[in-house]
N, C-alpha and C. Protein backbone atom coordinates (compact mmCIF):
# COMPACT_ATOMS: atom_id res chain seq x y z
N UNK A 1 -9.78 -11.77 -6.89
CA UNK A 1 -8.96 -10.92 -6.04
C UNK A 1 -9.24 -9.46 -6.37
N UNK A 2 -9.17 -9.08 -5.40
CA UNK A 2 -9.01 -6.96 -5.63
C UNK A 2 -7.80 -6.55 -5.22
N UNK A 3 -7.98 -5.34 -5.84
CA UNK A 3 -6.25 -4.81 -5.69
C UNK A 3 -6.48 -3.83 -4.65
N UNK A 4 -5.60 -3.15 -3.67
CA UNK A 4 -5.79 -2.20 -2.73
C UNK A 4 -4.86 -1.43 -2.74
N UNK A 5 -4.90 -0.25 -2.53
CA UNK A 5 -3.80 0.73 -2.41
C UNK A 5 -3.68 1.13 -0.83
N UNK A 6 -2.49 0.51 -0.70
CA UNK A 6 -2.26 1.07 0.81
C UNK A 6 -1.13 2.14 0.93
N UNK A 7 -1.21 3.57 1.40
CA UNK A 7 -0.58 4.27 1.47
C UNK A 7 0.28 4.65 2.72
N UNK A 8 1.37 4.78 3.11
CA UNK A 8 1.69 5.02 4.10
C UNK A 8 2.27 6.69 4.28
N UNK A 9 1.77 7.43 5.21
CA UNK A 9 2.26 8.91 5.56
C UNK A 9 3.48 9.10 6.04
N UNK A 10 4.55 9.84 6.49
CA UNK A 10 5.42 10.31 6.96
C UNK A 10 5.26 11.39 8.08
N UNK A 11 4.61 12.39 6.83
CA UNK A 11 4.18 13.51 7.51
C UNK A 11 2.98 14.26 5.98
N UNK A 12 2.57 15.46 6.24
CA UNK A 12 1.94 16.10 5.36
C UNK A 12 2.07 16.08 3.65
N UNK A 13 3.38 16.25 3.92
CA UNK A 13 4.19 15.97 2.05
C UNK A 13 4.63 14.57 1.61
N UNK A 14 5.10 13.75 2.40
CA UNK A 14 5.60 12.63 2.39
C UNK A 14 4.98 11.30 2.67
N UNK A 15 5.03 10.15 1.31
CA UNK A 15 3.87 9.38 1.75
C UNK A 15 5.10 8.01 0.56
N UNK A 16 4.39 6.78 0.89
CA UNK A 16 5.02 6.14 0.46
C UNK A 16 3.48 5.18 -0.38
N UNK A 17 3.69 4.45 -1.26
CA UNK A 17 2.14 3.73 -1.68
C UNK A 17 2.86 2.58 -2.53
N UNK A 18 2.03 1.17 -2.14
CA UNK A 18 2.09 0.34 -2.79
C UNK A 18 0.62 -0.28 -3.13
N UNK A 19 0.76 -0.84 -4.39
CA UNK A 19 -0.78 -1.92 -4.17
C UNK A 19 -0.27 -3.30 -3.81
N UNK A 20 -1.69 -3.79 -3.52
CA UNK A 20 -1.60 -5.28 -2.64
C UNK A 20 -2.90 -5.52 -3.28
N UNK A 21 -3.10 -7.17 -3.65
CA UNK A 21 -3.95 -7.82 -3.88
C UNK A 21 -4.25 -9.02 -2.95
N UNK A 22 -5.91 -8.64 -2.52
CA UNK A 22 -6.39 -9.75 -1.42
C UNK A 22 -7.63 -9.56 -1.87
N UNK A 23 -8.77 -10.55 -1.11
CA UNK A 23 -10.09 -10.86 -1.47
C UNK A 23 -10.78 -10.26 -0.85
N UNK A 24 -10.49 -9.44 0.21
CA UNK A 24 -11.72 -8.46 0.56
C UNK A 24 -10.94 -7.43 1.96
N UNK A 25 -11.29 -6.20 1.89
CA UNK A 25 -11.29 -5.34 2.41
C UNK A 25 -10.33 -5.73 3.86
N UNK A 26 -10.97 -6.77 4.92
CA UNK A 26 -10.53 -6.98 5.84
C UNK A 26 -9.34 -7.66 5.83
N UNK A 27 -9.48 -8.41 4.42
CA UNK A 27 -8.10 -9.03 4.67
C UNK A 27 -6.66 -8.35 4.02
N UNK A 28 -7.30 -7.31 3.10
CA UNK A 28 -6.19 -5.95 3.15
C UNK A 28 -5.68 -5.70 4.76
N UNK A 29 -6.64 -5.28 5.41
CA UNK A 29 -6.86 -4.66 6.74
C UNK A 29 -5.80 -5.38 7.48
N UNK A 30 -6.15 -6.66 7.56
CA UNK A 30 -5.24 -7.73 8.36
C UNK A 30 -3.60 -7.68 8.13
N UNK A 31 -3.66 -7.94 7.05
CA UNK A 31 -2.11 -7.86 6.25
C UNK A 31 -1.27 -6.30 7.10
N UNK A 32 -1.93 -5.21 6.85
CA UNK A 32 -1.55 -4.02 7.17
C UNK A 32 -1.09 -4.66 8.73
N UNK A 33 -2.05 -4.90 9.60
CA UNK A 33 -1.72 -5.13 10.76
C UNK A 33 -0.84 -6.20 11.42
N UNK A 34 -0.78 -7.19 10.55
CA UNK A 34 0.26 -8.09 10.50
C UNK A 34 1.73 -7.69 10.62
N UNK A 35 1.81 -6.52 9.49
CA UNK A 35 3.20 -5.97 9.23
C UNK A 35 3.44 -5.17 10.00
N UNK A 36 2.74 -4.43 11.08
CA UNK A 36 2.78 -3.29 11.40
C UNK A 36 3.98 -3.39 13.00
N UNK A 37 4.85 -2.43 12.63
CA UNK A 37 6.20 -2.56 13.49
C UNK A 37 7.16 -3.78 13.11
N UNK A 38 7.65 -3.36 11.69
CA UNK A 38 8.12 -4.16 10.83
C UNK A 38 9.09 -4.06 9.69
N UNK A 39 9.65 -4.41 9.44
CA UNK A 39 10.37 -3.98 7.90
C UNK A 39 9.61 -4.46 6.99
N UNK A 40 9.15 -3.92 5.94
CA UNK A 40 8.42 -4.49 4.56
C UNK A 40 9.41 -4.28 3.75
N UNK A 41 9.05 -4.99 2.51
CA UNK A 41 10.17 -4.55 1.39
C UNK A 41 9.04 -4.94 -0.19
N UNK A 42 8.91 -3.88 -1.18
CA UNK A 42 8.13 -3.79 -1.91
C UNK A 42 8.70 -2.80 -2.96
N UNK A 43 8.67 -3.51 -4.51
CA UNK A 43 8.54 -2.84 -5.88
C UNK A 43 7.62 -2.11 -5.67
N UNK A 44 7.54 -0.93 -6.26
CA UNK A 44 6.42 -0.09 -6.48
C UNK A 44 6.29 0.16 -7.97
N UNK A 45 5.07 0.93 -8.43
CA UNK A 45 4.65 0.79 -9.88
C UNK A 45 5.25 1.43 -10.75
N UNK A 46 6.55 2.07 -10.42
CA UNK A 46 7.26 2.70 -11.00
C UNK A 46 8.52 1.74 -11.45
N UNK A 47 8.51 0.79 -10.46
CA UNK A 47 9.98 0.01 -10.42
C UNK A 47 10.79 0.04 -9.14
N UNK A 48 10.66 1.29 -8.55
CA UNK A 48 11.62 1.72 -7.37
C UNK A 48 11.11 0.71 -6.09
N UNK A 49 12.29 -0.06 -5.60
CA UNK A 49 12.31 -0.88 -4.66
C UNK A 49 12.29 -0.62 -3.13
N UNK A 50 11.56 -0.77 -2.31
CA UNK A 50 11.85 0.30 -1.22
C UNK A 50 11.32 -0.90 0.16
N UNK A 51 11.94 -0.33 1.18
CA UNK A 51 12.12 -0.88 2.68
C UNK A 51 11.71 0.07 3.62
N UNK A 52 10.76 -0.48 4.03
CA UNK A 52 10.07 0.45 4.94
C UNK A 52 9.58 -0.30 6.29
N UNK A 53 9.83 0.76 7.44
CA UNK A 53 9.51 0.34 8.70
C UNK A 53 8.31 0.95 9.11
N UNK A 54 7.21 0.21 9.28
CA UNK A 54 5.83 0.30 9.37
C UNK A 54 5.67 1.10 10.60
N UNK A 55 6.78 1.03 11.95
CA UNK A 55 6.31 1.81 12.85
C UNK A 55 6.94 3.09 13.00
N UNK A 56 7.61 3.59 12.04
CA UNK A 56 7.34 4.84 11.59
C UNK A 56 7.24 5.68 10.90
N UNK A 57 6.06 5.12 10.24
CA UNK A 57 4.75 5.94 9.42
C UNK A 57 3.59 6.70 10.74
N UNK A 58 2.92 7.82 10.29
CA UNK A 58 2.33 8.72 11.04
C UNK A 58 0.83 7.73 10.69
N UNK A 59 0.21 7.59 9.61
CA UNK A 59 -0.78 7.07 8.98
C UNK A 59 -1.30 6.40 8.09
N UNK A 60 -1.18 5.39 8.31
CA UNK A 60 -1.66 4.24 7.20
C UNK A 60 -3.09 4.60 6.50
N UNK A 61 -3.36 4.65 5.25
CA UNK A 61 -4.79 4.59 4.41
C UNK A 61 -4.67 2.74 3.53
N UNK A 62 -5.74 1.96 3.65
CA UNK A 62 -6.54 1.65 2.86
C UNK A 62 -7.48 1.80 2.31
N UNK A 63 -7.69 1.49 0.43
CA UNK A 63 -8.59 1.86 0.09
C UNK A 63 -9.07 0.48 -0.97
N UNK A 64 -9.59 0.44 -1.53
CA UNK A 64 -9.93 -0.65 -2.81
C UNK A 64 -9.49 0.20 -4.13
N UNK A 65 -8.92 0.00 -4.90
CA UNK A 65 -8.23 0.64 -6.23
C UNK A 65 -8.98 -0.17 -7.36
N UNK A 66 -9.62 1.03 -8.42
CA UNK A 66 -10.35 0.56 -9.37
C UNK A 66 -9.08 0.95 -10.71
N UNK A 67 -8.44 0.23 -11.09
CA UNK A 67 -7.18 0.68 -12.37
C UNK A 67 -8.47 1.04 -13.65
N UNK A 68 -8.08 1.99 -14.21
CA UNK A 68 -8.31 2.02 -15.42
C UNK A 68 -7.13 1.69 -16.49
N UNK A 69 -7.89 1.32 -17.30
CA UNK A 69 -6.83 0.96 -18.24
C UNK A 69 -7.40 1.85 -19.04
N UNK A 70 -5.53 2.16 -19.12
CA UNK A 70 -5.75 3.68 -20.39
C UNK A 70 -5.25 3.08 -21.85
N UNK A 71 -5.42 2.19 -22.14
CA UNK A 71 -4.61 1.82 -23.31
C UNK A 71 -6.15 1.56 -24.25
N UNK A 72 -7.50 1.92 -23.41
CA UNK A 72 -8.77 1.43 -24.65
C UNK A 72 -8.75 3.10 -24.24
N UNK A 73 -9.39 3.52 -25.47
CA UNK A 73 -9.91 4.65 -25.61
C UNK A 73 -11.46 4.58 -26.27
């Protein structure tokens, strides 16, 4: 599996981001479009729990997310 960061816009300042894990690019892609005009509901990596209505976000980004792990130095 890969992890993806999908971000959602508001406007210029305002953006909301979760990761999602799927097996390839399109099927990130799919998922996005699946949900889209929707309520989601998603932990984020902070902890903060959040509900969001997909049709109104200005701009969705996917990307593929490479984590580093900061704990090897």
């Amino acid at each position: 599996m890969k992890e993806f960061k999908v971000t959602y816009f508001f406007d210029e300042e305002h953006y909301i981001r979760r990761f999602i894990f799927e097996e390839s690019q399109e099927k990130a892609e799919d998922l996005v479009r699946r949900e889209r005009d929707q309520y989601i509901s998603f932990t984020d990596s902070r902890g903060i729990y959040h509900e969001l209505h997909t049709g109104k976000v200005r701009v969705t980004q996917i990307s593929e997310y490479h984590r580093v792990d900061k704990t090897k130095s």
